[in-house]
Protein backbone atom coordinates (compact mmCIF):
# COMPACT_ATOMS: atom_id res chain seq x y z
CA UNK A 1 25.27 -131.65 164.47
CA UNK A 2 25.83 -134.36 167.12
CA UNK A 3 28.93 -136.61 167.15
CA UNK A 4 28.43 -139.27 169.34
CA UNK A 5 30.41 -142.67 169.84
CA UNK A 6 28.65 -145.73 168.56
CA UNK A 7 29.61 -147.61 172.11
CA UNK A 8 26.96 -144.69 173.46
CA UNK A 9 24.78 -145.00 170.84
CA UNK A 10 24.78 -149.12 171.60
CA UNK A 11 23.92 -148.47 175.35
CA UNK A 12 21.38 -145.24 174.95
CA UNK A 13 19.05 -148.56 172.34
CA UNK A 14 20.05 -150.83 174.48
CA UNK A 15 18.49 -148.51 177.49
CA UNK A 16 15.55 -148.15 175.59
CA UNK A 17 14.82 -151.71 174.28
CA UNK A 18 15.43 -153.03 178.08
CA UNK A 19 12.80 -150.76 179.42
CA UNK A 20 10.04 -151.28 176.68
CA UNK A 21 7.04 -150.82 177.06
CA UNK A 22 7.85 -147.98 179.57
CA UNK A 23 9.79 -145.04 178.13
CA UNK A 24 13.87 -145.06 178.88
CA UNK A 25 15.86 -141.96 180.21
CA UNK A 26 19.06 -140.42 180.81
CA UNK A 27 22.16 -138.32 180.16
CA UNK A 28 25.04 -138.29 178.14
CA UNK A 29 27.38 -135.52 180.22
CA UNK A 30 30.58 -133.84 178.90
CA UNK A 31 33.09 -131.32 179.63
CA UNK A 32 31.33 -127.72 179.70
CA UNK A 33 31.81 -126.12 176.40
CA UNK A 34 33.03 -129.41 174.40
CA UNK A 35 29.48 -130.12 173.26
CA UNK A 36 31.15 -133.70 173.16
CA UNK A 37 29.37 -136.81 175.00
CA UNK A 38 31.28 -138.77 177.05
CA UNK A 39 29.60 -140.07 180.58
CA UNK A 40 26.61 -142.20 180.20
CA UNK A 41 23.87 -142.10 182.97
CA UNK A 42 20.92 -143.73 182.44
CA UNK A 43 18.20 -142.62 184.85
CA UNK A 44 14.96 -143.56 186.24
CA UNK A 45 11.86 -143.10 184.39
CA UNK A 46 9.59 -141.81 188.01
CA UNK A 47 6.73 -141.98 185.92
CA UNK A 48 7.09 -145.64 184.57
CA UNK A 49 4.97 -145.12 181.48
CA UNK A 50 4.77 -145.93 178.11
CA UNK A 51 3.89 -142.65 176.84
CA UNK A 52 5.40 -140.26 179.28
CA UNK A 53 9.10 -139.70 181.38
CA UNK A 54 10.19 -137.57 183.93
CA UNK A 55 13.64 -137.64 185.57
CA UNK A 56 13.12 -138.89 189.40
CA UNK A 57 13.91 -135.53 191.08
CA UNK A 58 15.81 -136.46 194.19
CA UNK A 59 18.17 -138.73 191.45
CA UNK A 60 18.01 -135.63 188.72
CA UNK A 61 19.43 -133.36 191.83
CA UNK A 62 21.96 -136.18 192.52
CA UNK A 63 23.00 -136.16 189.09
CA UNK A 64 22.96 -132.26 188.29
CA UNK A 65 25.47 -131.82 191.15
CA UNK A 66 28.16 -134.39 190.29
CA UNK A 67 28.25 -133.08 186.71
CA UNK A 68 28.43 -129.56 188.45
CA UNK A 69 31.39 -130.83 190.45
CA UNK A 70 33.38 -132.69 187.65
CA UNK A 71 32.72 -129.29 185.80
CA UNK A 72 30.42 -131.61 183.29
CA UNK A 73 27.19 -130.20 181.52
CA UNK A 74 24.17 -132.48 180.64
CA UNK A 75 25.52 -132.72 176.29
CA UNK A 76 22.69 -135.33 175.74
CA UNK A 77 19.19 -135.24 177.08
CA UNK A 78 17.88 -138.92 175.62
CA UNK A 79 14.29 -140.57 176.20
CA UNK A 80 12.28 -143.18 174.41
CA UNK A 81 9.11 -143.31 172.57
CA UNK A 82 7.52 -146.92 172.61
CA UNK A 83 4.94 -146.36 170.00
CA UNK A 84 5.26 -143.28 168.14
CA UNK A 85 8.40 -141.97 166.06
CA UNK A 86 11.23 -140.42 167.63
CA UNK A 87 10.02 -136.93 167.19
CA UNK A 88 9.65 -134.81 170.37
CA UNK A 89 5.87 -134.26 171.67
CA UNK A 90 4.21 -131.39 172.96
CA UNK A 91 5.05 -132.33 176.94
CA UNK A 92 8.99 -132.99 175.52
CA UNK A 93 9.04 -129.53 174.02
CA UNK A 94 7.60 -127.71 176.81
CA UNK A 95 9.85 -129.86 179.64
CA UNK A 96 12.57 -128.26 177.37
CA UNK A 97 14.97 -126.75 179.61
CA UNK A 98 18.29 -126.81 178.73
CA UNK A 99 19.13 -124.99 175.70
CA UNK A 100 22.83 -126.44 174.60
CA UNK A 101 22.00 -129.68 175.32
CA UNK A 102 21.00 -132.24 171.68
CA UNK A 103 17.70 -134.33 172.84
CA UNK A 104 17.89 -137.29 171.38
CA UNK A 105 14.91 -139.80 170.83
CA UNK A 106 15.12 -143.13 170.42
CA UNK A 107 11.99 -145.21 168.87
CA UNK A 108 11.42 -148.85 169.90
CA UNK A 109 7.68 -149.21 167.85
CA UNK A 110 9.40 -151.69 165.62
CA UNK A 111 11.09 -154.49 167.25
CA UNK A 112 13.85 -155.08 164.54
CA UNK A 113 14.63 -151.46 163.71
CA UNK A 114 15.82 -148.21 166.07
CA UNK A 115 15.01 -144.95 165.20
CA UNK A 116 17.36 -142.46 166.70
CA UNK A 117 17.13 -139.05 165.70
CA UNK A 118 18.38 -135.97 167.90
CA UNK A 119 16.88 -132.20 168.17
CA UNK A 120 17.92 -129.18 169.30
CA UNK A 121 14.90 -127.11 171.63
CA UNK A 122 15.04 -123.74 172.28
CA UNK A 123 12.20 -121.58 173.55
CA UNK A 124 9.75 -124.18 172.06
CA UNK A 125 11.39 -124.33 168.39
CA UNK A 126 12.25 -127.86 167.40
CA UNK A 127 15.15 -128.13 165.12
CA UNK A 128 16.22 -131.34 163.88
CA UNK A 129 19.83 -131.85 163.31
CA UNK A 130 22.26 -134.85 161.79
CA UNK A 131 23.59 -137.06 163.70
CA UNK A 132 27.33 -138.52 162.96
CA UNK A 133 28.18 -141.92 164.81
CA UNK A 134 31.60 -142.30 165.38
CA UNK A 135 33.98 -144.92 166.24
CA UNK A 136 36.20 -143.96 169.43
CA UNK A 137 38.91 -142.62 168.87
CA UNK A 138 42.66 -144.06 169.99
């Protein structure tokens, strides 16, 4: 299951609504081993498409070392769909590559409602899994 703050949740739709029609990426990093989200970094979609992402390489390697030297691990992998549901597609499943880490999609086909749905990919298996919003704690 992922437990995730609703102020994350907020930005992660809000990331994807400001980018429509393109697709919307980024990372939600944590402490390594807490499987709890707590850095937000949106990223660049390099491919600026509606219907496909990839992480901007020289910004990915940027980001993957920072995380590596606040001892942080990528907890989130998010992206949007613009016209399909948020269900991972072939290309998502097969770009797959980090195996603790929830991918969450967000939908923005329907202008007045957000699907947001998160998975869990490992060696091509898809497993949805629940997804508990929280409110932060004090």
């Amino acid at each position: 299951m992922l437990t995730i703050e609703r102020a994350l949740v907020d930005r992660i739709v809000a990331h994807a609504r400001a980018d429509h029609p393109d697709e919307a990426c980024g990372v939600i990093a944590g402490p390594i081993g807490s499987d709890r989200p707590v850095r937000y970094i949106p990223m660049t979609n390099a491919e600026r498409s509606p219907t496909f992402y990839r992480f901007d390489s020289l910004e990915q390697l940027k980001v993957w070392r920072e995380m590596d030297d606040r001892d942080e691990e990528p907890v989130v992998i998010y992206h949007s769909h613009t016209s399909t549901e948020a269900y991972p597609s072939r290309t998502d499943i097969s770009y797959a590559s980090e195996p603790n880490a929830h991918y969450v999609l967000v939908s923005t086909r329907e202008e007045g409602e957000t699907e947001f749905r998160s998975y869990r990919i490992v060696d091509g298996e898809v497993t949805e899994e629940e997804v508990a919003i929280v409110e932060p704690s004090a």
